[in-house]
N, C-alpha and C. Protein backbone atom coordinates (compact mmCIF):
# COMPACT_ATOMS: atom_id res chain seq x y z
N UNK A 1 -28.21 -65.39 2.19
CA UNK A 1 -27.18 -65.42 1.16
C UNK A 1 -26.97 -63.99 0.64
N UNK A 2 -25.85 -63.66 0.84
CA UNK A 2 -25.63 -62.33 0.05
C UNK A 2 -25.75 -62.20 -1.44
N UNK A 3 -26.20 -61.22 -1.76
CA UNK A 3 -26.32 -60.84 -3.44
C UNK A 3 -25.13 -60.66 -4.46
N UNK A 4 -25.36 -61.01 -5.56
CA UNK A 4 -24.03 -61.17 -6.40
C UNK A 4 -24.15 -59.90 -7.31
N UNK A 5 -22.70 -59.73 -6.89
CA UNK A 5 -22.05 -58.23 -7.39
C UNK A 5 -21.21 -58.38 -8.81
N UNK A 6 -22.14 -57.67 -9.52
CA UNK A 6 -21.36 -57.67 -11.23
C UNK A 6 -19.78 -57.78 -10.78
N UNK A 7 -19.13 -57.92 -11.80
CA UNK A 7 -17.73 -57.76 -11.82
C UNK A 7 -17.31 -56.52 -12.77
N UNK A 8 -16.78 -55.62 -12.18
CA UNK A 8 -16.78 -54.03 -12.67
C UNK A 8 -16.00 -54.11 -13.89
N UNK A 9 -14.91 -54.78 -14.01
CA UNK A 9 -14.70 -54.91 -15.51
C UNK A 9 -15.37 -55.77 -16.24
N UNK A 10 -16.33 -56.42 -16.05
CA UNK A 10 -17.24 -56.96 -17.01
C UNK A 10 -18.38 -55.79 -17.63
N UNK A 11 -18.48 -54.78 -16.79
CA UNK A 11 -19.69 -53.70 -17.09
C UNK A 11 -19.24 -53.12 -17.88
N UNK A 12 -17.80 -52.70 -17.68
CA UNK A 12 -17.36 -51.48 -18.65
C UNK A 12 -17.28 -52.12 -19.75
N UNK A 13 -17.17 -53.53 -20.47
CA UNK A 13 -16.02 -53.85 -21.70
C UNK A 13 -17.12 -55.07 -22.48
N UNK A 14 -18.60 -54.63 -21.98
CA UNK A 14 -19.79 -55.43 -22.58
C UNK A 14 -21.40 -54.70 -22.40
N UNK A 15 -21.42 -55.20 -23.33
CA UNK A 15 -23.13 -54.41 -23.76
C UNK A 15 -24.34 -55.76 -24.04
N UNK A 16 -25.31 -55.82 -22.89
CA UNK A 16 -26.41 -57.07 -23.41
C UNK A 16 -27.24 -56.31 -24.50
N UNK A 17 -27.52 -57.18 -25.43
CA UNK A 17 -28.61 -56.64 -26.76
C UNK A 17 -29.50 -57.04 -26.27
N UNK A 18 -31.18 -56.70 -26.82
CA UNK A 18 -32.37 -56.99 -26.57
C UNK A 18 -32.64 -58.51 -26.86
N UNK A 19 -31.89 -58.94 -28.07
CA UNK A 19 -31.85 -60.07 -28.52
C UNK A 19 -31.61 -61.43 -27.69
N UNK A 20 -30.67 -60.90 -26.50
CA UNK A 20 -29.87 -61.73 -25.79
C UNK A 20 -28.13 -62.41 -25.93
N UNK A 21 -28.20 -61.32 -27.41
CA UNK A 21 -26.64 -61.86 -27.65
C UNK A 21 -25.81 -60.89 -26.55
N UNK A 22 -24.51 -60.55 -26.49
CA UNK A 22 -23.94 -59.58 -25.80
C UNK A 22 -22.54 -59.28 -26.77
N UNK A 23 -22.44 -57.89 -27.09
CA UNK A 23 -21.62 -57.28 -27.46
C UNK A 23 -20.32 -56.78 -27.22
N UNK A 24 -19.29 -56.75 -27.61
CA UNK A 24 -18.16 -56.95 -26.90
C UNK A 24 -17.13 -56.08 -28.32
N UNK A 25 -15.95 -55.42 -27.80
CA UNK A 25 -14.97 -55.00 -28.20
C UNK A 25 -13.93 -56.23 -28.91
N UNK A 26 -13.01 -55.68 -29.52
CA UNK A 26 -12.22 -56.66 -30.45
C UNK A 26 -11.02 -56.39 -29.45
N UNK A 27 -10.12 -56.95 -29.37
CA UNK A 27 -8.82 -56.54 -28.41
C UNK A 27 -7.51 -56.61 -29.75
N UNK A 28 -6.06 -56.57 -29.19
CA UNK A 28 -5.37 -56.10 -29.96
C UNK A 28 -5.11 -54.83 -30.91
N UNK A 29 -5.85 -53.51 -30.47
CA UNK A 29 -6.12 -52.38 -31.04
C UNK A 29 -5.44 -51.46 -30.14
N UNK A 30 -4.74 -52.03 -29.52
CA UNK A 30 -4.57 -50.98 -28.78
C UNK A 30 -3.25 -49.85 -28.81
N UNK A 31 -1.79 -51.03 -28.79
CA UNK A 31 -1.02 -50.74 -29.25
C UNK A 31 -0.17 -51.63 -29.63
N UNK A 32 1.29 -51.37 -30.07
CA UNK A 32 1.74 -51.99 -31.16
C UNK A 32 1.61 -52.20 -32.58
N UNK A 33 0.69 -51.02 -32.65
CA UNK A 33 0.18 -51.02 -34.19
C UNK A 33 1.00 -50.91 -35.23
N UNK A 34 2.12 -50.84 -35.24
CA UNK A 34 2.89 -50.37 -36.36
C UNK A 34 3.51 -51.74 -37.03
N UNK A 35 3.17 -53.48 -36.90
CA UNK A 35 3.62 -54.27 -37.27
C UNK A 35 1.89 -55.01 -37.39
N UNK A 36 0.99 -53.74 -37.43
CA UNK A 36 -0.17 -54.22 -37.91
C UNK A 36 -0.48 -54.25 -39.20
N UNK A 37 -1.38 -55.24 -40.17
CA UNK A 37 -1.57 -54.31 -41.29
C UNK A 37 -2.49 -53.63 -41.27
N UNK A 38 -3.00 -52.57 -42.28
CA UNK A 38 -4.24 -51.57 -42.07
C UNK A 38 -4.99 -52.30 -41.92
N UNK A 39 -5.64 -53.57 -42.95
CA UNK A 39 -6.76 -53.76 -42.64
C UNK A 39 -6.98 -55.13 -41.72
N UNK A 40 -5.73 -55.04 -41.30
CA UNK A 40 -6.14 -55.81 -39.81
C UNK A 40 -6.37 -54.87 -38.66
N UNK A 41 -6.22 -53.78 -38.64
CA UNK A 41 -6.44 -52.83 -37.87
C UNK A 41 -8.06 -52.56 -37.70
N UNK A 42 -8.37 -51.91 -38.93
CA UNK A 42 -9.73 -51.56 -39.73
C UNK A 42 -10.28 -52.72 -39.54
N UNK A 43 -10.24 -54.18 -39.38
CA UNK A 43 -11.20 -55.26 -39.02
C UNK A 43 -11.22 -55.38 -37.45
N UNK A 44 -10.54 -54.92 -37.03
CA UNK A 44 -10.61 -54.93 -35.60
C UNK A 44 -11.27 -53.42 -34.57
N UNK A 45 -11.54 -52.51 -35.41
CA UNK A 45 -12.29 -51.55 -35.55
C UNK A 45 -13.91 -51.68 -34.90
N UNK A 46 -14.45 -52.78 -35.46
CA UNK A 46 -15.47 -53.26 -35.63
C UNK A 46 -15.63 -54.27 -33.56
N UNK A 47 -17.44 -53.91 -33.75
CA UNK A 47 -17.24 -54.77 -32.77
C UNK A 47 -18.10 -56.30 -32.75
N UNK A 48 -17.93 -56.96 -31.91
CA UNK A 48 -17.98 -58.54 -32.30
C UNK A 48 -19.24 -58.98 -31.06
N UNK A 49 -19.59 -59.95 -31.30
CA UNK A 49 -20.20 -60.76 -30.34
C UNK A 49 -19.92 -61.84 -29.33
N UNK A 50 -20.24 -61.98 -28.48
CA UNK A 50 -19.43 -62.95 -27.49
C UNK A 50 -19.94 -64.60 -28.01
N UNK A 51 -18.77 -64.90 -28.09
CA UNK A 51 -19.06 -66.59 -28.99
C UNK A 51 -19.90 -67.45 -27.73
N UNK A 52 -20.33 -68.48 -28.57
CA UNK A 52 -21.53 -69.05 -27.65
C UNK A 52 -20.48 -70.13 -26.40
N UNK A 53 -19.37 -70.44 -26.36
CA UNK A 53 -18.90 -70.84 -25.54
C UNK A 53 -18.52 -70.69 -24.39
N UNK A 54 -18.33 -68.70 -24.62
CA UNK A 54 -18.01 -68.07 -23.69
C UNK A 54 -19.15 -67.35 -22.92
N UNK A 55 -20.25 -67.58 -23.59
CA UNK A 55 -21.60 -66.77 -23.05
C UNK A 55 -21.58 -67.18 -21.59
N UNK A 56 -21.33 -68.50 -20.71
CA UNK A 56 -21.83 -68.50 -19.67
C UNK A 56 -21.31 -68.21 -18.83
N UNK A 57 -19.37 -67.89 -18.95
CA UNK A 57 -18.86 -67.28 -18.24
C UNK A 57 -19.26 -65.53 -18.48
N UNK A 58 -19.68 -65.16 -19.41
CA UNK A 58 -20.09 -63.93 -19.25
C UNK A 58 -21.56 -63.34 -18.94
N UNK A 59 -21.95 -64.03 -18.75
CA UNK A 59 -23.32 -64.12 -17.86
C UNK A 59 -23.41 -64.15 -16.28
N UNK A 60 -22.09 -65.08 -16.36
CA UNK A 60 -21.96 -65.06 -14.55
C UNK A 60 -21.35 -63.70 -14.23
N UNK A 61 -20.48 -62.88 -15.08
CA UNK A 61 -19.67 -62.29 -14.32
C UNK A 61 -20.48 -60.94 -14.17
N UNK A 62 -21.73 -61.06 -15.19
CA UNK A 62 -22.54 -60.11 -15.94
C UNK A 62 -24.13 -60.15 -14.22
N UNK A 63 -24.09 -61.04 -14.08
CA UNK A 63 -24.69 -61.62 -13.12
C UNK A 63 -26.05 -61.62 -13.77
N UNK A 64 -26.42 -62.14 -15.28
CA UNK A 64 -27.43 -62.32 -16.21
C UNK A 64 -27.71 -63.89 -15.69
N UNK A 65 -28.98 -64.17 -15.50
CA UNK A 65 -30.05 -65.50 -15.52
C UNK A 65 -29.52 -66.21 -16.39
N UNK A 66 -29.67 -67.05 -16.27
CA UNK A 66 -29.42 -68.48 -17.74
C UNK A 66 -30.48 -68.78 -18.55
């Protein structure tokens, strides 16, 4: 059986913590900002955690154990 190969945009756009959570960017920051408000901007600034629903698709793509 061949070995499973991360998925290269999963590497760049996630970080595993020691904890086991995984860290992740906010999206919508990018552009179109000018029908943003500031501090929807400034909350999106910040970065977030991957919700527990989505953990196992990002595990697979992450090619992380269960």
């Amino acid at each position: 059986m061949p070995k499973m190969k991360t998925v290269s945009g999963a590497k760049k756009r996630f970080k595993v913590l020691s904890s086991g959570k995984i860290k992740m960017n906010n999206a919508f920051k990018n552009h179109i900002l000018t029908k943003k408000t500031t501090k929807q901007k400034r909350n999106l600034t910040n970065s977030a955690y991957v919700n527990e629903t989505d953990m196992g698709n990002v595990k697979r793509m992450l090619c992380i154990g269960k």
